[in-house]
C-alpha atoms as a PDB file:
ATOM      1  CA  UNK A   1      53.740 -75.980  93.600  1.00  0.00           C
ATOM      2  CA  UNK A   2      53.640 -72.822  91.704  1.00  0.00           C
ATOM      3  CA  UNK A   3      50.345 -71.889  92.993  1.00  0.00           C
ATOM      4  CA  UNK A   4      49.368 -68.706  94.717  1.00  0.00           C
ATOM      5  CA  UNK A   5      49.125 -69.511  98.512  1.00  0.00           C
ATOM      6  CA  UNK A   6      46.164 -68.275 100.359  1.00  0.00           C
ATOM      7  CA  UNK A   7      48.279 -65.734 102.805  1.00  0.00           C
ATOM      8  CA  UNK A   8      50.012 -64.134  99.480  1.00  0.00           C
ATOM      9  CA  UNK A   9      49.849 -60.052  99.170  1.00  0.00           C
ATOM     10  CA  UNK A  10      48.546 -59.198  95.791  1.00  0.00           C
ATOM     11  CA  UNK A  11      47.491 -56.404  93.702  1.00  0.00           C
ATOM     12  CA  UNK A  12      49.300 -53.105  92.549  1.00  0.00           C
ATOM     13  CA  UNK A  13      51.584 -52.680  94.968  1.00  0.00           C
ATOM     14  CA  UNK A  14      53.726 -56.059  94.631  1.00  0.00           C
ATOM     15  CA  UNK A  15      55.889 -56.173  91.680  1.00  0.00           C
ATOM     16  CA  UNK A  16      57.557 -59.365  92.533  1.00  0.00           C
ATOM     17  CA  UNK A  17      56.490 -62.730  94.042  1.00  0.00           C
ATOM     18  CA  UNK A  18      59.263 -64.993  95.749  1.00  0.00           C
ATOM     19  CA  UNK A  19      58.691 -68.698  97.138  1.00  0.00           C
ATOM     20  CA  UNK A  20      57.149 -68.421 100.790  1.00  0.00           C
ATOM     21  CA  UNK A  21      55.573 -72.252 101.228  1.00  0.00           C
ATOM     22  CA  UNK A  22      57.282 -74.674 103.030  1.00  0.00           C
ATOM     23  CA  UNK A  23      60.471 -73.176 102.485  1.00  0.00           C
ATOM     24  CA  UNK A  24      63.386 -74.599 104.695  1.00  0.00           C
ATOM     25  CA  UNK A  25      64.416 -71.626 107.512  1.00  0.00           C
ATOM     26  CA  UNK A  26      66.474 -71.457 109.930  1.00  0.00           C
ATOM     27  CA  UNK A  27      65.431 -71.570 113.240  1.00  0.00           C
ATOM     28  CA  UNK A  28      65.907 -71.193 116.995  1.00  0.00           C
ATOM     29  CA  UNK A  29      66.910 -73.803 119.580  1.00  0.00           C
ATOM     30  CA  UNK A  30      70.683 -74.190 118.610  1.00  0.00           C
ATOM     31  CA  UNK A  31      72.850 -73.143 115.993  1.00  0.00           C
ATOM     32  CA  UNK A  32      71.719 -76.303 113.542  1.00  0.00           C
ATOM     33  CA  UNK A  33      68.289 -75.803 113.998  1.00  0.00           C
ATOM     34  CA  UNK A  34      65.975 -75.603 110.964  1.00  0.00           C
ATOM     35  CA  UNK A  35      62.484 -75.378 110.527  1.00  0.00           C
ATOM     36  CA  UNK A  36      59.892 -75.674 107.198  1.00  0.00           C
ATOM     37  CA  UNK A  37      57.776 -72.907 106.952  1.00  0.00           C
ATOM     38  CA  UNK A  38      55.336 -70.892 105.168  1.00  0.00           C
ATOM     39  CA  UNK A  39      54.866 -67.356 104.682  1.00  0.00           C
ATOM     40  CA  UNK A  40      55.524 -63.853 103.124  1.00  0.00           C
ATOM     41  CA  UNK A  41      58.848 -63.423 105.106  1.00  0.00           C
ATOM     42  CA  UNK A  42      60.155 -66.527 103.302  1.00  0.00           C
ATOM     43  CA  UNK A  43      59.215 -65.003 100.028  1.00  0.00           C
ATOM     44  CA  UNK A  44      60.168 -61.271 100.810  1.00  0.00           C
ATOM     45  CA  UNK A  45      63.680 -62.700 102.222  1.00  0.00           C
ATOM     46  CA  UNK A  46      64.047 -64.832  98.861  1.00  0.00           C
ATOM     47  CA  UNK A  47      63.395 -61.332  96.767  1.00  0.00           C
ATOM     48  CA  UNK A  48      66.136 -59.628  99.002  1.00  0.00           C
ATOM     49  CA  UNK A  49      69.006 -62.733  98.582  1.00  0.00           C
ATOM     50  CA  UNK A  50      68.765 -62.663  94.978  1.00  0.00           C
ATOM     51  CA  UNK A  51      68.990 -58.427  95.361  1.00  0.00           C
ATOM     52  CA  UNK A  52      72.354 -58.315  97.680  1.00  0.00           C
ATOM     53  CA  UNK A  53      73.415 -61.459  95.185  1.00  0.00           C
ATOM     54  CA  UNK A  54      72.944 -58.251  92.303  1.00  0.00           C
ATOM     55  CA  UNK A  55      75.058 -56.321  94.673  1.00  0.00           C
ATOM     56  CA  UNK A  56      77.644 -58.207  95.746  1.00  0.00           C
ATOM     57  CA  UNK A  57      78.790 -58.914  91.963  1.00  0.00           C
ATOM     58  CA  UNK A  58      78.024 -54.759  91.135  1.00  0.00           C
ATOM     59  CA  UNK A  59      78.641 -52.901  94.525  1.00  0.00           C
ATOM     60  CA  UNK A  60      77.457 -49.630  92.584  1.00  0.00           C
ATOM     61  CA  UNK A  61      74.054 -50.395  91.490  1.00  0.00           C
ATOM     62  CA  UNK A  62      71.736 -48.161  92.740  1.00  0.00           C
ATOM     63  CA  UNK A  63      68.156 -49.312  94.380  1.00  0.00           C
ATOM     64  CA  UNK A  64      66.255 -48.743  91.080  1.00  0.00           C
ATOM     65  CA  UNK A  65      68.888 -50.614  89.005  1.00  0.00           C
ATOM     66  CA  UNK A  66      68.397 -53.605  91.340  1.00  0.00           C
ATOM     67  CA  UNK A  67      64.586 -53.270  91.341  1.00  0.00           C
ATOM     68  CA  UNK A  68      64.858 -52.994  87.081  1.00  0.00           C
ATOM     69  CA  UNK A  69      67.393 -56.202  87.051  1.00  0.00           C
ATOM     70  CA  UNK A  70      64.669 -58.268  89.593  1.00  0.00           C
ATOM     71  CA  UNK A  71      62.068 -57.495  87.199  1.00  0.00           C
ATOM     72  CA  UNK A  72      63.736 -57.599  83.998  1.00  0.00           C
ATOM     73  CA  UNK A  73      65.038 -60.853  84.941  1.00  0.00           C
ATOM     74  CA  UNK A  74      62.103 -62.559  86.507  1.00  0.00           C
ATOM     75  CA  UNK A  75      60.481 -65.854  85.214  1.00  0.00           C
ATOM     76  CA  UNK A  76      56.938 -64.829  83.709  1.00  0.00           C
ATOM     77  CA  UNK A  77      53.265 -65.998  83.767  1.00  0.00           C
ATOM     78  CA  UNK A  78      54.101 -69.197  85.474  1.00  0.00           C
ATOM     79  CA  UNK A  79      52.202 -68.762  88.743  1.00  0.00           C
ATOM     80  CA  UNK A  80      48.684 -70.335  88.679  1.00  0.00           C
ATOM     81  CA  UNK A  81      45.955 -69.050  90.664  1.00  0.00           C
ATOM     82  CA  UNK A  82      43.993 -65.657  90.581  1.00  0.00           C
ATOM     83  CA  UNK A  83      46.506 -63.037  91.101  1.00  0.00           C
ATOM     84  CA  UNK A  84      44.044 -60.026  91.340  1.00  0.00           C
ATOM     85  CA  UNK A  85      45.925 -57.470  88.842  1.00  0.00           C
ATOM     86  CA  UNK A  86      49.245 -58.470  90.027  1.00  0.00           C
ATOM     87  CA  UNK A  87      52.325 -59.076  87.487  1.00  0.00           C
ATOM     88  CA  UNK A  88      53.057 -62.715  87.003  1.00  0.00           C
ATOM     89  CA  UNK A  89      56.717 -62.671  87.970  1.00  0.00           C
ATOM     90  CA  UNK A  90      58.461 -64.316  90.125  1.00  0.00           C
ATOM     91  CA  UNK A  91      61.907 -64.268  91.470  1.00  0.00           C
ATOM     92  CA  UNK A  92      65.151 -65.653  89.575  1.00  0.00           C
ATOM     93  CA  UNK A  93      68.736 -65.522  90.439  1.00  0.00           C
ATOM     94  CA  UNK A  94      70.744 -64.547  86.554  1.00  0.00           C
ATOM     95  CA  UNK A  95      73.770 -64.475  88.115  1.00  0.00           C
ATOM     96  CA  UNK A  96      74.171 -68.164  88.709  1.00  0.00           C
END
């Protein structure tokens, strides 16, 4: 759902949300092995992707031109829930 999950960081210091429940991982056991799981390294690891996805079309982008193309691009206000004075973006792959 597009809901705000109840372990989500929040307020001025995120500028970006990402997916993080039950998100398909990978996990340990053998080298098949997946898992469905929830949390702010699923969403933090979904922000990242979609930045070395930026870099690997633009090798030369610098760190602030990635953050500016994650939040220029972003999808906005469609994240329900109380966000507590955090930007309603979340992630989206452009490039795609």
């Amino acid at each position: 759902n597009d809901g705000v999950a109840s372990f989500t960081s929040y307020g001025t210091c995120v500028d970006i949300f990402g997916p993080g429940v039950n998100i398909t991982s990978a996990w340990i056991g053998r080298s098949s092995a997946n898992k469905v799981i929830s949390g702010t390294s699923m969403a933090s690891s979904h922000v990242a992707g979609v930045a070395a996805l930026y870099m690997s079309f633009n090798s030369l982008l610098t760190a602030q031109s990635v953050f500016d193309k994650l939040i220029s691009t972003a999808t906005m206000d469609k994240i329900i829930g109380n966000l507590k004075g955090t930007p309603n973006r979340l992630v989206f792959d452009s490039v795609v």
